[in-house]
PDB file of N, CA and C in Angstrom:
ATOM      1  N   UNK A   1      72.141 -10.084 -14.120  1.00  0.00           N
ATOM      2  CA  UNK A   1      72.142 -11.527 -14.147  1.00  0.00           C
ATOM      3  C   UNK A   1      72.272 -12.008 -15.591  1.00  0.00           C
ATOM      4  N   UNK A   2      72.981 -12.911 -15.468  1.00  0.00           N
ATOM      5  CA  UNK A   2      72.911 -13.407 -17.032  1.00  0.00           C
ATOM      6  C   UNK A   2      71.687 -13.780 -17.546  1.00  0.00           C
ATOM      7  N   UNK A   3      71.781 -14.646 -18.846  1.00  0.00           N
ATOM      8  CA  UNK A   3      70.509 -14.858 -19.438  1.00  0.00           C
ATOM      9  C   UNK A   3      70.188 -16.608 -19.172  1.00  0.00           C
ATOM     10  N   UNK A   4      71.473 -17.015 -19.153  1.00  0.00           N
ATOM     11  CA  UNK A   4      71.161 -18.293 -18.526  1.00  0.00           C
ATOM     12  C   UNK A   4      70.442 -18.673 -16.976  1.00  0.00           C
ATOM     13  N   UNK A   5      71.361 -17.651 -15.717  1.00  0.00           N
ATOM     14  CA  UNK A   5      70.578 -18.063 -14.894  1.00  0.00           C
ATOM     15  C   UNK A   5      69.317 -17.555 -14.846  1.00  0.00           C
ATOM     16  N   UNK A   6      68.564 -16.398 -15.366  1.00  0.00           N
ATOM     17  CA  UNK A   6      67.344 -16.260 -15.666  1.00  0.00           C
ATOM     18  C   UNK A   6      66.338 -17.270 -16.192  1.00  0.00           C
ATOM     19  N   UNK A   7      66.941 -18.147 -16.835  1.00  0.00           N
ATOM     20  CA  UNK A   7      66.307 -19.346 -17.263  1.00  0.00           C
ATOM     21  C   UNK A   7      65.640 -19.992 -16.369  1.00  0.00           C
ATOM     22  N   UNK A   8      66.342 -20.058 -14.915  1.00  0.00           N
ATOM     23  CA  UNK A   8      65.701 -21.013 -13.748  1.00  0.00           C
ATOM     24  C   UNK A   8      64.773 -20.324 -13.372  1.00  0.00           C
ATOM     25  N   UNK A   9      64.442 -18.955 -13.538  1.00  0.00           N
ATOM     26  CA  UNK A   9      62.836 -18.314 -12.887  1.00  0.00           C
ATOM     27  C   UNK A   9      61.781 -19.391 -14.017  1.00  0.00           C
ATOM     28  N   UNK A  10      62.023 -20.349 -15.311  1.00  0.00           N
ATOM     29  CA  UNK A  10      61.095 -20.502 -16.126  1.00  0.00           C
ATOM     30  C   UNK A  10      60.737 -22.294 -15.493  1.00  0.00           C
ATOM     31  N   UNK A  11      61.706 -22.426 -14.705  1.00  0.00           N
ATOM     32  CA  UNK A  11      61.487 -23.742 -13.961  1.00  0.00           C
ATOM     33  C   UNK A  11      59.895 -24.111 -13.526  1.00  0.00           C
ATOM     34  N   UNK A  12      59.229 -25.376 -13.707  1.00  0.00           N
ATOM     35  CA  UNK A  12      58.240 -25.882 -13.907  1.00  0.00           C
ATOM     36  C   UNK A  12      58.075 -26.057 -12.366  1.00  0.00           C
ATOM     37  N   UNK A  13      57.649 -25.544 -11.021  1.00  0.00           N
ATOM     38  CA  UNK A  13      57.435 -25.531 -10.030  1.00  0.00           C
ATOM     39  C   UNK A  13      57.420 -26.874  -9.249  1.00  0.00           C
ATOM     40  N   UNK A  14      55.799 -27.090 -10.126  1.00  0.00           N
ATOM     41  CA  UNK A  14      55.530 -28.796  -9.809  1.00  0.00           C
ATOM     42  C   UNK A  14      56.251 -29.361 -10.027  1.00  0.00           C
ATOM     43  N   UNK A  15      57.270 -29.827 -10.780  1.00  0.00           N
ATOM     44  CA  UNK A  15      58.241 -30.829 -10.913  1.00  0.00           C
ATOM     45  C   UNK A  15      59.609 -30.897 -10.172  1.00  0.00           C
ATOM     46  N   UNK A  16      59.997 -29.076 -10.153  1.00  0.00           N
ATOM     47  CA  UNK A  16      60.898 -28.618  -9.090  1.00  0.00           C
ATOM     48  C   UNK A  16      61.378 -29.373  -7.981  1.00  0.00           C
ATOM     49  N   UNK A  17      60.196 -29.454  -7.216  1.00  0.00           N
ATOM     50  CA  UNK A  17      60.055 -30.111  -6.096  1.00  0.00           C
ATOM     51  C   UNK A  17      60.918 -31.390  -6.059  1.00  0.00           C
ATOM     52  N   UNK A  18      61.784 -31.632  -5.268  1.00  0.00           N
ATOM     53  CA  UNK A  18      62.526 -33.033  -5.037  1.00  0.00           C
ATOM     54  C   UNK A  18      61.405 -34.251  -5.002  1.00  0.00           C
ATOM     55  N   UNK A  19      60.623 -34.462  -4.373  1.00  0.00           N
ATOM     56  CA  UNK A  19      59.991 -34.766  -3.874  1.00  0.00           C
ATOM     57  C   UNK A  19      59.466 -35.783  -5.389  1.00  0.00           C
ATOM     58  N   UNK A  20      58.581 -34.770  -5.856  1.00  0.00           N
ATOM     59  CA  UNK A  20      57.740 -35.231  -7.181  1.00  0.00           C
ATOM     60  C   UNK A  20      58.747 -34.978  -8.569  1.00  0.00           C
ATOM     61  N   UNK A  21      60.317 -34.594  -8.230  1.00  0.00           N
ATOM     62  CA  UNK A  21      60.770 -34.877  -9.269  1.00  0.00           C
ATOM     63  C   UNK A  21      61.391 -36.228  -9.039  1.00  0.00           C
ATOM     64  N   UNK A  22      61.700 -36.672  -8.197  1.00  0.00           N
ATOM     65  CA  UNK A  22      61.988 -38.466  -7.949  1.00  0.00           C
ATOM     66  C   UNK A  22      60.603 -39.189  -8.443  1.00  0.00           C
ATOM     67  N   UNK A  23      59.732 -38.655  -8.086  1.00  0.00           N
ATOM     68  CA  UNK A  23      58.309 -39.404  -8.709  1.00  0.00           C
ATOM     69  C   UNK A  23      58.202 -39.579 -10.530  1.00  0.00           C
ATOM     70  N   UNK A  24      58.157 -37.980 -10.714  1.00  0.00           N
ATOM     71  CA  UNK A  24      58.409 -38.270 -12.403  1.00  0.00           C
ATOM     72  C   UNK A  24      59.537 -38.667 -12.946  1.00  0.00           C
ATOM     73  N   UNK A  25      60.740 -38.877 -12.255  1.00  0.00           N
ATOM     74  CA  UNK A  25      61.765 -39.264 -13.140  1.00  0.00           C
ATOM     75  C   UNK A  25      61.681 -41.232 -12.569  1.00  0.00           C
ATOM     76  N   UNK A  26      61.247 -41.934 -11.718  1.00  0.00           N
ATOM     77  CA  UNK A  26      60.817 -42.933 -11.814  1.00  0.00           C
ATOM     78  C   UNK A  26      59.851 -43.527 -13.127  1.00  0.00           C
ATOM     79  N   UNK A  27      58.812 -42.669 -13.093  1.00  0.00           N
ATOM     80  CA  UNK A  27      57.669 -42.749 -13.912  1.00  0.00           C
ATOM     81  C   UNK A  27      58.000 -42.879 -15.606  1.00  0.00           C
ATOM     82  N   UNK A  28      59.373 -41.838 -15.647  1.00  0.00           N
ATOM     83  CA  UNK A  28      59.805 -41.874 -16.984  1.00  0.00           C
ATOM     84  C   UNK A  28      60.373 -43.212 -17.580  1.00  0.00           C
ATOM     85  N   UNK A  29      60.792 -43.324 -16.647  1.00  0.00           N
ATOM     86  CA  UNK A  29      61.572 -45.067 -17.016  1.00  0.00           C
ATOM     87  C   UNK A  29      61.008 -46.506 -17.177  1.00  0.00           C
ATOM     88  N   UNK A  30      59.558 -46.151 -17.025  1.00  0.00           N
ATOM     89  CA  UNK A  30      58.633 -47.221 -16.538  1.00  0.00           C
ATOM     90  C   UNK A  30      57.481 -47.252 -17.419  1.00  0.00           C
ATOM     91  N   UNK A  31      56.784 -48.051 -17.605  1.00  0.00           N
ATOM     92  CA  UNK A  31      55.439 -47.910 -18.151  1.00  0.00           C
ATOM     93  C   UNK A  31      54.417 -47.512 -17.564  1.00  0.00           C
ATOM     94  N   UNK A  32      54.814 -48.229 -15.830  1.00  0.00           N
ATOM     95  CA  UNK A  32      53.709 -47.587 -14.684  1.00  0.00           C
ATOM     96  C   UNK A  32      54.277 -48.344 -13.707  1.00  0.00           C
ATOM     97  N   UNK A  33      53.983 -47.665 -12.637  1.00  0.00           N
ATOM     98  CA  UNK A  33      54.481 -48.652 -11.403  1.00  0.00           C
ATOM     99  C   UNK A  33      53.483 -48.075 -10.616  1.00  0.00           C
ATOM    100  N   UNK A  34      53.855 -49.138  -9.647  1.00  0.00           N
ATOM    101  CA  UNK A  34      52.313 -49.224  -8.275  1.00  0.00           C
ATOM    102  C   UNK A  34      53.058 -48.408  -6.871  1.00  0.00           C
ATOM    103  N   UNK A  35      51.902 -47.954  -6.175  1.00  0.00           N
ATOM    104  CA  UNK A  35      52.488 -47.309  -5.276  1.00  0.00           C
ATOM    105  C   UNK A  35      53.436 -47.923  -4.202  1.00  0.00           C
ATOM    106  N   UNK A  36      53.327 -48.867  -4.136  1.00  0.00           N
ATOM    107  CA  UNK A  36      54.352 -49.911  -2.959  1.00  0.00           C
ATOM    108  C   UNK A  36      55.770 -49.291  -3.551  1.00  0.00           C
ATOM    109  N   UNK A  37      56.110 -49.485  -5.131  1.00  0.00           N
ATOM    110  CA  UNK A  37      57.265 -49.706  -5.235  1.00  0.00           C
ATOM    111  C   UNK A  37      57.481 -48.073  -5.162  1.00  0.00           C
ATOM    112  N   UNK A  38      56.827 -46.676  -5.394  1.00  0.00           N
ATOM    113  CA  UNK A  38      57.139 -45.486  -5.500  1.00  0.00           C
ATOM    114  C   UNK A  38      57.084 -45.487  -4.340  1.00  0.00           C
ATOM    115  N   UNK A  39      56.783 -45.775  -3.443  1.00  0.00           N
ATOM    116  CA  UNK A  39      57.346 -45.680  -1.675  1.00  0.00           C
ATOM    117  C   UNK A  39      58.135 -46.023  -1.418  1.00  0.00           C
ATOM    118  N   UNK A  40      58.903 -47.186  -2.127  1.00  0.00           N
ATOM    119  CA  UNK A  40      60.217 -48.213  -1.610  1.00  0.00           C
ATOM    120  C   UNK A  40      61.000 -47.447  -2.120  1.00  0.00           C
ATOM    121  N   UNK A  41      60.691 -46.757  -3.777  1.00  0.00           N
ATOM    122  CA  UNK A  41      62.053 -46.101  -4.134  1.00  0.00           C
ATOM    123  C   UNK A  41      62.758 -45.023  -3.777  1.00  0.00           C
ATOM    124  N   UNK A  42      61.344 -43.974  -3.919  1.00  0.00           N
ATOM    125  CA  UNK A  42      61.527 -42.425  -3.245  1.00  0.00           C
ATOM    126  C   UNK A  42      61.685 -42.521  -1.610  1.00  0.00           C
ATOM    127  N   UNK A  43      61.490 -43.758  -0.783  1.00  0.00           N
ATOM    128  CA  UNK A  43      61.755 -43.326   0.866  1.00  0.00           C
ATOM    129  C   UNK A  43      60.701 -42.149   1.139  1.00  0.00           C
ATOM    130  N   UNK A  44      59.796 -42.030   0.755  1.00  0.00           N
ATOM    131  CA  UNK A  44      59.013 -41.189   1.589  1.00  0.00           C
ATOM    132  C   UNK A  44      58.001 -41.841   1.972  1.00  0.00           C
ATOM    133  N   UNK A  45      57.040 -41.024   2.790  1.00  0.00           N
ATOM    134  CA  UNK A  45      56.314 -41.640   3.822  1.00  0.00           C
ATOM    135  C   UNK A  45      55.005 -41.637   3.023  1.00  0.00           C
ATOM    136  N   UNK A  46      53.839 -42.922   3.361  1.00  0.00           N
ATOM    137  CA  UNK A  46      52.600 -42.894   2.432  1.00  0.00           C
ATOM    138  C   UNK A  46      52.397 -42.205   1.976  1.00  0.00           C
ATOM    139  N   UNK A  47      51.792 -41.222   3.320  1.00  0.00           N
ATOM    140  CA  UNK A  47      50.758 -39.784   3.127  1.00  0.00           C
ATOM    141  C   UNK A  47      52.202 -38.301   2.149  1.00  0.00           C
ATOM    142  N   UNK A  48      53.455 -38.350   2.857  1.00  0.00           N
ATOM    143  CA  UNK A  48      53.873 -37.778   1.835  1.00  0.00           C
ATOM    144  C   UNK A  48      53.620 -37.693   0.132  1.00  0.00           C
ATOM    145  N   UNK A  49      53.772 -39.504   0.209  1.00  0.00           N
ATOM    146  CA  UNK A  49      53.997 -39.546  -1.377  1.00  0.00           C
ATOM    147  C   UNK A  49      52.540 -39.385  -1.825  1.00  0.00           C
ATOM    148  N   UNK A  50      51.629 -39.722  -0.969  1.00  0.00           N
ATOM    149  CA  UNK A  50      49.916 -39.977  -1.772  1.00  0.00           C
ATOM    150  C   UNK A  50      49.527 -37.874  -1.949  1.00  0.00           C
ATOM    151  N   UNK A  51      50.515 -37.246  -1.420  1.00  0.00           N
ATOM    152  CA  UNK A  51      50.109 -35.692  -1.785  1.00  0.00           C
ATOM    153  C   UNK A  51      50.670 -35.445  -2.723  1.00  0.00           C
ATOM    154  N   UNK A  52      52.116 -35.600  -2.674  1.00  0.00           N
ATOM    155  CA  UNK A  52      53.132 -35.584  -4.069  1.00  0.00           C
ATOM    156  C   UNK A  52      52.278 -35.619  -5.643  1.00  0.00           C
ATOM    157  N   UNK A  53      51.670 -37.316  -5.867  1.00  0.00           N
ATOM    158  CA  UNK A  53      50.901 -38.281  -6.516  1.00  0.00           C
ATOM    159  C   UNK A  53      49.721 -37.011  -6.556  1.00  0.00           C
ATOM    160  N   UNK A  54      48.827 -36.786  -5.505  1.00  0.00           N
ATOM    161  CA  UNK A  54      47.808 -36.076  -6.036  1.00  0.00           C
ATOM    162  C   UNK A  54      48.186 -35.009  -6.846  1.00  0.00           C
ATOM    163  N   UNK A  55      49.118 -33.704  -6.410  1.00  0.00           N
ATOM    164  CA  UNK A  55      49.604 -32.797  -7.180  1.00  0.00           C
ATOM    165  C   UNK A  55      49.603 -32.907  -8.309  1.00  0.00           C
ATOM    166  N   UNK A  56      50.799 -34.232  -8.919  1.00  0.00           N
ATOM    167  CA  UNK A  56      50.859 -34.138 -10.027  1.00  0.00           C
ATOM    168  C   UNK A  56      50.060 -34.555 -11.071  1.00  0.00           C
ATOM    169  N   UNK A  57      48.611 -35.463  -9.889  1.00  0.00           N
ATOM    170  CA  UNK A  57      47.696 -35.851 -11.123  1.00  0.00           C
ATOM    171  C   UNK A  57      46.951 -34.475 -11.216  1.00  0.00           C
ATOM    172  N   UNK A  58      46.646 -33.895 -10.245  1.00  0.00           N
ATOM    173  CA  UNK A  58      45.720 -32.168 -10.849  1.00  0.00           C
ATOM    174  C   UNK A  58      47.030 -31.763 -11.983  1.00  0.00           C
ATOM    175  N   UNK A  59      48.028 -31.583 -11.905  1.00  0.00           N
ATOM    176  CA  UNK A  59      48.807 -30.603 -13.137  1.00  0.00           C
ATOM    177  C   UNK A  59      48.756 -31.687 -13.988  1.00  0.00           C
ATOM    178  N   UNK A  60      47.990 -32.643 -14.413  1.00  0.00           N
ATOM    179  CA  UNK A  60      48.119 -33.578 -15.420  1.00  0.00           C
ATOM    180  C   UNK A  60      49.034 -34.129 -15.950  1.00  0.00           C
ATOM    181  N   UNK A  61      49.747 -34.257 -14.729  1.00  0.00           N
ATOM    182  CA  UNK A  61      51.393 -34.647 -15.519  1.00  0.00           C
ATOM    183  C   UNK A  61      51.424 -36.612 -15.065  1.00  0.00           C
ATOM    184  N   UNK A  62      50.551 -37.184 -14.458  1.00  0.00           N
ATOM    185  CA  UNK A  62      50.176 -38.615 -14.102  1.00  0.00           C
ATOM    186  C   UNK A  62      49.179 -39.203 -13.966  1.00  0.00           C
ATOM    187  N   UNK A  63      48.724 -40.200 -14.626  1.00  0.00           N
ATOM    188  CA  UNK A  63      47.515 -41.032 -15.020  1.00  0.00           C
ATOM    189  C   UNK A  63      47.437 -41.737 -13.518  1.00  0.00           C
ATOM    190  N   UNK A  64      46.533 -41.630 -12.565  1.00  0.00           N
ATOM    191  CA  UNK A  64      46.329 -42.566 -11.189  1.00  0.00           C
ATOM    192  C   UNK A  64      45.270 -43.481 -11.590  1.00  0.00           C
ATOM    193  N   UNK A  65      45.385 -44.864 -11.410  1.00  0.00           N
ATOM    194  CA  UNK A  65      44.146 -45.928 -11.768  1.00  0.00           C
ATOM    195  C   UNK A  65      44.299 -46.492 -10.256  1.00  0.00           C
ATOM    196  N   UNK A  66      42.988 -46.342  -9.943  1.00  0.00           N
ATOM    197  CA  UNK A  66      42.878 -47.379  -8.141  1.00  0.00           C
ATOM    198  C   UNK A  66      41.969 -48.715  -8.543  1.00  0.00           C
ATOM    199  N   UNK A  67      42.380 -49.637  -8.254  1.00  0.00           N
ATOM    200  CA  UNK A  67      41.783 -50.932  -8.407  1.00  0.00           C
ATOM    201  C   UNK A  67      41.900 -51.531  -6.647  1.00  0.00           C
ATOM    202  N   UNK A  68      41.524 -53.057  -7.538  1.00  0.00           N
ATOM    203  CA  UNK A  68      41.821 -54.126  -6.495  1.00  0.00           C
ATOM    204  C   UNK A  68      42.263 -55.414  -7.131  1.00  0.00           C
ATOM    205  N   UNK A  69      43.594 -55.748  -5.921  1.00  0.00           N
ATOM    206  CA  UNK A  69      44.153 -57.069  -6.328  1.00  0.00           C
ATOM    207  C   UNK A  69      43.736 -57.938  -5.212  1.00  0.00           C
ATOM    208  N   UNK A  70      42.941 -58.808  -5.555  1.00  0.00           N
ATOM    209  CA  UNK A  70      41.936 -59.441  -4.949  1.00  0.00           C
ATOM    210  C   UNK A  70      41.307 -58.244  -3.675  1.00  0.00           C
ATOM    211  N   UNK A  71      41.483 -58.427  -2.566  1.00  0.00           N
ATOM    212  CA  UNK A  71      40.848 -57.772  -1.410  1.00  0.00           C
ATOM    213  C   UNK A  71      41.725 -56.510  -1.032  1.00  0.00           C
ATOM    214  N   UNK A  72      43.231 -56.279  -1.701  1.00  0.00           N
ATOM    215  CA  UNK A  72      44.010 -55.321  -1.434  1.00  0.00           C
ATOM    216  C   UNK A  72      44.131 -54.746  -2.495  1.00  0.00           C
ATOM    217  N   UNK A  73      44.001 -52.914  -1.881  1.00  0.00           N
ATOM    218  CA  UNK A  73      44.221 -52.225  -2.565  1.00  0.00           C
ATOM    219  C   UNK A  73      45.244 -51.655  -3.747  1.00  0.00           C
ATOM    220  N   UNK A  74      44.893 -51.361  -4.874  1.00  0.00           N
ATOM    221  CA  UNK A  74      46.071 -51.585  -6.144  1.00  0.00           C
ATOM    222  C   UNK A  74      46.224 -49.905  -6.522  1.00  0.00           C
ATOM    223  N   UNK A  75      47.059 -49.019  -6.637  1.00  0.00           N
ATOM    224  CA  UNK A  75      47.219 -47.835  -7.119  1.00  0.00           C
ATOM    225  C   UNK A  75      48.615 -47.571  -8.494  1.00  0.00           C
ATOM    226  N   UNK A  76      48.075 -47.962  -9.561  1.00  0.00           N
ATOM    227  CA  UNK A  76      48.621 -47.875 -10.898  1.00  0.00           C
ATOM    228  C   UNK A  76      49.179 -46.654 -10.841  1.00  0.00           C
ATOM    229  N   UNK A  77      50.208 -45.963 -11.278  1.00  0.00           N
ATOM    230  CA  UNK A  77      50.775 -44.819 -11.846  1.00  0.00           C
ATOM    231  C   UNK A  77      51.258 -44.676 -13.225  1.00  0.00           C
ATOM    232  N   UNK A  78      51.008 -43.819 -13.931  1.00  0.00           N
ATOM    233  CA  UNK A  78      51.598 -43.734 -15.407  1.00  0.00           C
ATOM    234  C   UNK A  78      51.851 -42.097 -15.509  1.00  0.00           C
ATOM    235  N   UNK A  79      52.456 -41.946 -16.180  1.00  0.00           N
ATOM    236  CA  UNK A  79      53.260 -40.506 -16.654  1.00  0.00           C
ATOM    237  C   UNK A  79      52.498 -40.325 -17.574  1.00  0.00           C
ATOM    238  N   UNK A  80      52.050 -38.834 -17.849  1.00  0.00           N
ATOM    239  CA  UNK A  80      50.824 -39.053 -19.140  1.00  0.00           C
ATOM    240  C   UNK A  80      51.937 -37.512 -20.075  1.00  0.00           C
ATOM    241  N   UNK A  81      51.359 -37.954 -21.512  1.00  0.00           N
ATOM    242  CA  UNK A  81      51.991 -37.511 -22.733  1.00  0.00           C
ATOM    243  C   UNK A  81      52.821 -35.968 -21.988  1.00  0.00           C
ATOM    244  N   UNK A  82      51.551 -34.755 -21.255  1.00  0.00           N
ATOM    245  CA  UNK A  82      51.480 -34.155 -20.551  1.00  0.00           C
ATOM    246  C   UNK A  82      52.774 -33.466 -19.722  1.00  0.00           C
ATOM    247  N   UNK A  83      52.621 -35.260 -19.193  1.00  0.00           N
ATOM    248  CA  UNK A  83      54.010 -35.062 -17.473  1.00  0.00           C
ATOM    249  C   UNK A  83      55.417 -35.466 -18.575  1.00  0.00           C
ATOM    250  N   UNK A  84      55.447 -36.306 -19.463  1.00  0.00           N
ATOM    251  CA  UNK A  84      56.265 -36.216 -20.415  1.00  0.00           C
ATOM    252  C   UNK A  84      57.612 -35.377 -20.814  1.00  0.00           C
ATOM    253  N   UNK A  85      56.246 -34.658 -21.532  1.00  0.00           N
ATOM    254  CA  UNK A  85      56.735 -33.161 -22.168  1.00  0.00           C
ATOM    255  C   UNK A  85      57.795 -31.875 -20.850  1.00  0.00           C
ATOM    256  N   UNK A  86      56.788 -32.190 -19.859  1.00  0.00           N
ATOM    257  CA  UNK A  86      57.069 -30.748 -18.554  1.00  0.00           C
ATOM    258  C   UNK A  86      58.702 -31.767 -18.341  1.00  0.00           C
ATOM    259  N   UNK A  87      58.552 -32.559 -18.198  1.00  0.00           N
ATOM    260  CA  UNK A  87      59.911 -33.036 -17.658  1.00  0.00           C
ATOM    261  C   UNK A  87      60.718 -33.122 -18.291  1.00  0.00           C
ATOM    262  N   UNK A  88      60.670 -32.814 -19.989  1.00  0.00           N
ATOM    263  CA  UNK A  88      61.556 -32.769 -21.026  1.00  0.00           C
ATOM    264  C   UNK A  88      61.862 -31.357 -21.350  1.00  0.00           C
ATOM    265  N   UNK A  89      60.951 -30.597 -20.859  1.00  0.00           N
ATOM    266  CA  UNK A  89      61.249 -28.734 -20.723  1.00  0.00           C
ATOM    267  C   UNK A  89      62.047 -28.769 -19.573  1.00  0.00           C
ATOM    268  N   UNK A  90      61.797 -29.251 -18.303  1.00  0.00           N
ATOM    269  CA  UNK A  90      62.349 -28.931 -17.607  1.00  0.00           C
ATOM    270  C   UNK A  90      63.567 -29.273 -17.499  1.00  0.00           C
ATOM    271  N   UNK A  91      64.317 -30.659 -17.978  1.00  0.00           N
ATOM    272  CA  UNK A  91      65.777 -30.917 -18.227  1.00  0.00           C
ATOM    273  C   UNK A  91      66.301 -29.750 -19.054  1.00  0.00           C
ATOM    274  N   UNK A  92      65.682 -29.478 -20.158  1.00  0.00           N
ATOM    275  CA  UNK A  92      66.280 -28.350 -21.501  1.00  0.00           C
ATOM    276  C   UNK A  92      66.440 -27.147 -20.218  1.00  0.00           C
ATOM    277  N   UNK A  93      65.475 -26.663 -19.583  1.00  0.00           N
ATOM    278  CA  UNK A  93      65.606 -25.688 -18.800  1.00  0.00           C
ATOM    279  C   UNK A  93      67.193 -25.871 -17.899  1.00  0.00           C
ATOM    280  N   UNK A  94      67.187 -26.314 -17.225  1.00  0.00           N
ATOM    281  CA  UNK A  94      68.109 -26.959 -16.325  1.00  0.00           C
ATOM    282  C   UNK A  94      69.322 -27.159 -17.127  1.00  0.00           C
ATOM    283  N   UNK A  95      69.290 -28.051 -17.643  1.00  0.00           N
ATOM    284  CA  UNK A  95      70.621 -27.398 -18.966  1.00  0.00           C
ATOM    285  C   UNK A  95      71.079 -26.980 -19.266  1.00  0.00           C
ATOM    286  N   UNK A  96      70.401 -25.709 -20.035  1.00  0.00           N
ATOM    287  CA  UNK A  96      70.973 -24.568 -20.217  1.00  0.00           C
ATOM    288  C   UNK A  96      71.037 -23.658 -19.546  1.00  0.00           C
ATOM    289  N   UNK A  97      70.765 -23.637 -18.177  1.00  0.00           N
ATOM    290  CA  UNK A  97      71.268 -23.397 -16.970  1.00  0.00           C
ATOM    291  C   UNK A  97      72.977 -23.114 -16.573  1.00  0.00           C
ATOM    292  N   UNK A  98      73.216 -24.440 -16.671  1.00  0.00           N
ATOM    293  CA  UNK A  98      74.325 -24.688 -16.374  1.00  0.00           C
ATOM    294  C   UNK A  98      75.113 -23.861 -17.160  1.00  0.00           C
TER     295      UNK A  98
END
């Protein structure tokens, strides 16, 4: 195998994922967005996306803040320095892939 496609065994798992890479590459573009709109964008289903969301807050790659806007529930998202970085390895990875 070459040395490039060997590169993709160094692929960042968690981010891999379609799923939570539509999540962090939203997140990148944003300062933070609330969960309504990461449901509207990614098309997945609550409970999908609220596992996605947990994942990537254990690998520390997203800041979750739960509030309240008045009587309804508010769920902040932010990309932390962390989720950043993995998603800036993981493009370089992917890259030089190709």
């Amino acid at each position: 195998m070459s040395a490039k496609i060997q590169r993709i065994a160094e692929v960042d798992r968690i981010i891999h994922e379609p799923a939570r890479l539509m999540v962090v590459a939203l997140l990148a573009a944003v300062k933070e967005a609330d969960f309504q709109y990461l449901h509207q964008a990614t098309r997945l289903t609550k409970g999908n996306l609220s596992v996605h969301l947990s994942k990537l807050e254990e690998a520390g790659y997203i800041a979750i803040e739960k509030s309240f806007r008045g009587k309804y529930p508010l769920t902040i998202c932010r990309l932390t320095e962390h989720g950043r970085g993995a998603l800036d390895n993981y493009r370089k990875i992917i890259k030089g892939a190709l």
